[in-house]
Protein backbone atom coordinates (compact mmCIF):
# COMPACT_ATOMS: atom_id res chain seq x y z
CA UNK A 1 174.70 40.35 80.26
CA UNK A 2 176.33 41.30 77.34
CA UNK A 3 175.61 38.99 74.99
CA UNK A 4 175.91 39.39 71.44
CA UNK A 5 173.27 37.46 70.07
CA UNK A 6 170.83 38.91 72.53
CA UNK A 7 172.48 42.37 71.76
CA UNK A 8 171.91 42.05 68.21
CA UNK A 9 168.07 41.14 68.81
CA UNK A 10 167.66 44.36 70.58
CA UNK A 11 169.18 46.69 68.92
CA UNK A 12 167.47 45.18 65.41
CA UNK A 13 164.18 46.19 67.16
CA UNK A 14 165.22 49.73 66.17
CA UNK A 15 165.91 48.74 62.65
CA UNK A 16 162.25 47.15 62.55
CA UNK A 17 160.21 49.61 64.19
CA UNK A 18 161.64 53.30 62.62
CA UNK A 19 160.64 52.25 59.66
CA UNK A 20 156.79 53.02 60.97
CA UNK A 21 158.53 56.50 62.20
CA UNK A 22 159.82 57.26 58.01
CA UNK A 23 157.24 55.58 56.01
CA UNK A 24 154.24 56.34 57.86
CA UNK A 25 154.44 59.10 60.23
CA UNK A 26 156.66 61.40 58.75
CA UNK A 27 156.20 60.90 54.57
CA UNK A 28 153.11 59.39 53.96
CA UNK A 29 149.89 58.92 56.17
CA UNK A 30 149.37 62.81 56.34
CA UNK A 31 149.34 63.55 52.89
CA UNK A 32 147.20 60.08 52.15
CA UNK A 33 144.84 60.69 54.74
CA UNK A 34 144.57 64.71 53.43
CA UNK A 35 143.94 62.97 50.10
CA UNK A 36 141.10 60.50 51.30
CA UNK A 37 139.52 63.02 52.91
CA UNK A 38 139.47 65.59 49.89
CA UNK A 39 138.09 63.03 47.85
CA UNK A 40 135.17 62.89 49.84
CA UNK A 41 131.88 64.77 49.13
CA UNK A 42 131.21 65.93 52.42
CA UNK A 43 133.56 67.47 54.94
CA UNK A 44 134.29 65.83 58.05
CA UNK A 45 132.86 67.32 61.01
CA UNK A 46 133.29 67.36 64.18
CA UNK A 47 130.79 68.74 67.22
CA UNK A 48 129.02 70.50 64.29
CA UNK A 49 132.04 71.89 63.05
CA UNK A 50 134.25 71.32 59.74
CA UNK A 51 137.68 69.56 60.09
CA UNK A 52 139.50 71.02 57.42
CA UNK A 53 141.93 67.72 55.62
CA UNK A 54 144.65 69.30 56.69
CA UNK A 55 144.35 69.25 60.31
CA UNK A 56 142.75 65.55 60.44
CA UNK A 57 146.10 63.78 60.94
CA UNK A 58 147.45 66.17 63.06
CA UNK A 59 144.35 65.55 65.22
CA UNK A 60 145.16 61.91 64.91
CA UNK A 61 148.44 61.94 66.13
CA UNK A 62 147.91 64.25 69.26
CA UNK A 63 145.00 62.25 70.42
CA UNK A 64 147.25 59.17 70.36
CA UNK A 65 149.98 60.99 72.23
CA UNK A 66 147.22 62.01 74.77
CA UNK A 67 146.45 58.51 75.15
CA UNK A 68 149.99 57.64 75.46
CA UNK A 69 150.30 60.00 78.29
CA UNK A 70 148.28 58.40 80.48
CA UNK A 71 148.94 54.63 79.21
CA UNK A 72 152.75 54.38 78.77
CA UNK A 73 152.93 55.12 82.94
CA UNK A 74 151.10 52.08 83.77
CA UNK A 75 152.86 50.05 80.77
CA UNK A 76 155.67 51.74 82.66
CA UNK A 77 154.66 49.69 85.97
CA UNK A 78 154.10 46.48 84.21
CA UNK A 79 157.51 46.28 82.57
CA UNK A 80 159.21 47.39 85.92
CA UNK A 81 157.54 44.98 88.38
CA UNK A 82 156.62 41.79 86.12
CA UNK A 83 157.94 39.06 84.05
CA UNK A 84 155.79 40.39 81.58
CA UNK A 85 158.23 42.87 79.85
CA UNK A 86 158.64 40.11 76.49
CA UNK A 87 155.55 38.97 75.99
CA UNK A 88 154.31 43.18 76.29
CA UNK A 89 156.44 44.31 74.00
CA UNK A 90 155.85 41.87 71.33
CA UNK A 91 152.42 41.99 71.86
CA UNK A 92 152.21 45.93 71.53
CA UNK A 93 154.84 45.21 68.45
CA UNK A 94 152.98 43.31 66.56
CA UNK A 95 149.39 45.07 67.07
CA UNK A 96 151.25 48.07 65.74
CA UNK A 97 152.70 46.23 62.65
CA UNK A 98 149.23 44.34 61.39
CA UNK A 99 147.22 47.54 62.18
CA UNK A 100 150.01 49.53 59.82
CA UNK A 101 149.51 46.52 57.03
CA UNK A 102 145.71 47.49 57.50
CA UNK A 103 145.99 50.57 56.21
CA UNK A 104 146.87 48.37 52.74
CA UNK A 105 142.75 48.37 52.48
CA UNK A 106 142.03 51.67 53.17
CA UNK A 107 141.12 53.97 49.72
CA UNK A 108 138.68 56.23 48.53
CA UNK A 109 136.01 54.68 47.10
CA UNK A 110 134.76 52.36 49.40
CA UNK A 111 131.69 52.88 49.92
CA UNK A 112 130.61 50.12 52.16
CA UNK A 113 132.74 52.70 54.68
CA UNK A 114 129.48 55.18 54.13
CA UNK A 115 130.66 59.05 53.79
CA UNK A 116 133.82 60.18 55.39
CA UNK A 117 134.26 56.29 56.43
CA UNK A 118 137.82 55.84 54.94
CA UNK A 119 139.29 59.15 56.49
CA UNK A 120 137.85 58.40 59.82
CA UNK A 121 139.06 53.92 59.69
CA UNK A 122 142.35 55.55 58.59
CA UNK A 123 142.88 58.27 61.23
CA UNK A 124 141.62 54.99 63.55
CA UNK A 125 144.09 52.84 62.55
CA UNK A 126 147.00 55.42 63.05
CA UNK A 127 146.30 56.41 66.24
CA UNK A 128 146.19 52.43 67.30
CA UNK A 129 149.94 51.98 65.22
CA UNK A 130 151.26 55.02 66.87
CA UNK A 131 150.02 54.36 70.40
CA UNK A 132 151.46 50.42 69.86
CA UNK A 133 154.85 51.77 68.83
CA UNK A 134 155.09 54.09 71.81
CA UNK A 135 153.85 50.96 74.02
CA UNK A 136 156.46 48.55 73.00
CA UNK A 137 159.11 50.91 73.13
CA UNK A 138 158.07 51.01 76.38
CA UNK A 139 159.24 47.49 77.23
CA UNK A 140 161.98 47.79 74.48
CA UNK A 141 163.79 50.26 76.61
CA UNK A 142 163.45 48.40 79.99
CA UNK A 143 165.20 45.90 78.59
CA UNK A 144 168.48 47.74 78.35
CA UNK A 145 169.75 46.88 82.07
CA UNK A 146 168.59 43.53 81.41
CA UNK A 147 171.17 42.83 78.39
CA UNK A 148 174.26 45.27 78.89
CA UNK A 149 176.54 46.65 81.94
CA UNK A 150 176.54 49.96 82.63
CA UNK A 151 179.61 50.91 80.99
CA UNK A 152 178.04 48.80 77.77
CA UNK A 153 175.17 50.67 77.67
CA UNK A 154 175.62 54.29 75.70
CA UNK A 155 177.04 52.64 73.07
CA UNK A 156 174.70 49.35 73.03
CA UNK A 157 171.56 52.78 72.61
CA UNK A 158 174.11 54.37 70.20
CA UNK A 159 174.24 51.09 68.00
CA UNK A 160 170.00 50.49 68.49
CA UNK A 161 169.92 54.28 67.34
CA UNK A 162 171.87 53.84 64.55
CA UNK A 163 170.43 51.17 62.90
CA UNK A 164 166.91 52.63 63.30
CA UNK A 165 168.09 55.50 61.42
CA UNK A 166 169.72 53.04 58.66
CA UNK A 167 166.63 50.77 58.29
CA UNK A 168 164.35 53.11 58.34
CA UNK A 169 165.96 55.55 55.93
CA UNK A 170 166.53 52.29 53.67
CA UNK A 171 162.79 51.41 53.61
CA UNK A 172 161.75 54.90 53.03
CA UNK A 173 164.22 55.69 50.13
CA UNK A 174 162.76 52.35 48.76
CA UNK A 175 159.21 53.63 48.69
CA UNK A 176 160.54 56.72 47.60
CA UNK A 177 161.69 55.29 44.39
CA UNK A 178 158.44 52.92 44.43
CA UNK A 179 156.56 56.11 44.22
CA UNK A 180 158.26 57.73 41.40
CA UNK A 181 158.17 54.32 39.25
CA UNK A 182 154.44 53.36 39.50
CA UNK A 183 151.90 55.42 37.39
CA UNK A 184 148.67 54.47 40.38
CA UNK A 185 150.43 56.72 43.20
CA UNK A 186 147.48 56.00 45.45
CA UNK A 187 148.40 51.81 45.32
CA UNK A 188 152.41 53.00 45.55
CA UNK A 189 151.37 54.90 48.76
CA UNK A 190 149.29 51.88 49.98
CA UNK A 191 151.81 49.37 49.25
CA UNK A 192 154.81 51.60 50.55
CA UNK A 193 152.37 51.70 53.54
CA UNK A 194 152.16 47.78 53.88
CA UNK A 195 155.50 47.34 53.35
CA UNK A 196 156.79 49.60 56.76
CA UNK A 197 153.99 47.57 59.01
CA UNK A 198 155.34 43.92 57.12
CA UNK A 199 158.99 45.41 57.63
CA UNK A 200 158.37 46.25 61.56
CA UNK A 201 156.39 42.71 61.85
CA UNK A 202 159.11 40.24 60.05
CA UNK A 203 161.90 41.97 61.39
CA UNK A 204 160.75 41.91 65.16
CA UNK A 205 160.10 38.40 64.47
CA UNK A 206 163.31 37.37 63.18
CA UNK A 207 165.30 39.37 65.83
CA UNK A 208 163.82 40.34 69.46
CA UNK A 209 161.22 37.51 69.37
CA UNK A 210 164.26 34.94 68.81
CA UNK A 211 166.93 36.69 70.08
CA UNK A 212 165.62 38.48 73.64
CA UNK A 213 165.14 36.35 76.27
CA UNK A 214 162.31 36.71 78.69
CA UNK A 215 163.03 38.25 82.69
CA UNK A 216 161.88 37.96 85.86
CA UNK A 217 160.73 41.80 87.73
CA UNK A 218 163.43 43.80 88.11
CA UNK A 219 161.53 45.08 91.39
CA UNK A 220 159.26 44.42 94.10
CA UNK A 221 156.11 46.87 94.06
CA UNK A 222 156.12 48.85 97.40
CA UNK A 223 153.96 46.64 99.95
CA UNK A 224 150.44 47.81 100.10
CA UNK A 225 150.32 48.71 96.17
CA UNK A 226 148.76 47.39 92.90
CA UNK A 227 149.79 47.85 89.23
CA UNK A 228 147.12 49.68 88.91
CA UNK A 229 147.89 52.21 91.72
CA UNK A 230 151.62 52.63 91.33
CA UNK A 231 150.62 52.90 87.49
CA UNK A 232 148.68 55.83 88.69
CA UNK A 233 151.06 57.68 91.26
CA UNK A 234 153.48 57.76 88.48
CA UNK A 235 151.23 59.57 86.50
CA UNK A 236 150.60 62.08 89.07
CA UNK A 237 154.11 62.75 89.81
């Protein structure tokens, strides 16, 4: 415990992953994915009803917290009572990263996509990102017992905290000014899209992939139980 090197690896999975939080959540996937969906001759619809482009990311994003609701418990399980918690959360990671590069493709005119096709691959690959960066942050937190003592431990959080706020307010001050330089905003948002999934990816790579260092379970599921089942009691409770 207490290990710098392994310190540094966690705490620089904050730095990777908030950029997703800045880039993409917060500045620029709503507006985009209002865009796409303006652009499009035919309103979305949904059980014979309009979805006006305002409300389509919105809808996104609760529908992967929804999800997340009744997945994170089990993830929960998994981290807590296998040797799995590494290999999860780099997994979950880099789903979340690649899907985020993904939305690189996604534009307007693609009409291979049929009508409405962009709005509804980009509002797909969203609510994957978002539910991936809840999952492994899932298995990024249960490794904070694993790497400091208890008195190390506010201020091992504080120091992951912190740098997420750094990188990611570096990345999207970056795009920012990417933005306000290129005359195609569209590629500027699509690039400055890219860039937060190939920030979360290399980053992650270079840090709590190298760094981290795999455990055995931290517990013993109660005799009688599955994953599965303990997964689901929590949920209950």
């Amino acid at each position: 415990m207490n290990d710098k090197r392994e310190i540094l690896g966690w705490t620089m999975y904050d730095w990777a992953n908030s950029a997703f939080s800045t880039t993409v959540v917060t500045a620029l996937l709503g507006p985009y994915i209002i865009a796409l969906a303006e652009s499009s001759s035919t309103p979305l619809m949904l059980f014979g009803f309009p979805i006006q482009p305002a409300a389509i990311f919105p809808a996104a994003t609760s529908l992967s917290v929804l999800l997340q609701v009744f997945f994170l418990p089990l993830l929960g399980t998994i981290a807590d009572y296998t040797n799995l918690k590494k290999r999860m959360m780099m997994t979950f990671a880099y789903i979340g990263a690649i899907t985020t590069i993904l939305l690189f493709t996604i534009q307007a005119d693609m009409p291979v996509l049929g009508t409405n096709g962009a709005v509804l691959l980009a509002s797909l690959l969203a609510i994957i990102a978002n539910l991936c960066f809840g999952a492994a942050i899932v298995f990024y937190n249960a490794f904070l017992p694993d790497i400091a003592t208890p008195d190390q431990r506010d201020a091992v959080s504080s120091r992951g905290f912190a740098y997420g706020y750094l990188g990611g307010g570096l990345l999207l001050l970056a795009n920012l000014g990417l933005l306000n330089f290129m005359e195609d905003t569209g590629l500027a948002v699509r690039i400055s899209l890219a860039s937060a999934g190939i920030w979360w990816l290399a980053f992650t790579y270079l840090f709590p992939q190298r760094r981290l260092k795999a455990r055995e379970a931290a517990r013993q599921l109660p005799e009688g139980s599955t994953l599965f089942s303990h997964g689901i009691r929590q949920i209950m409770h």
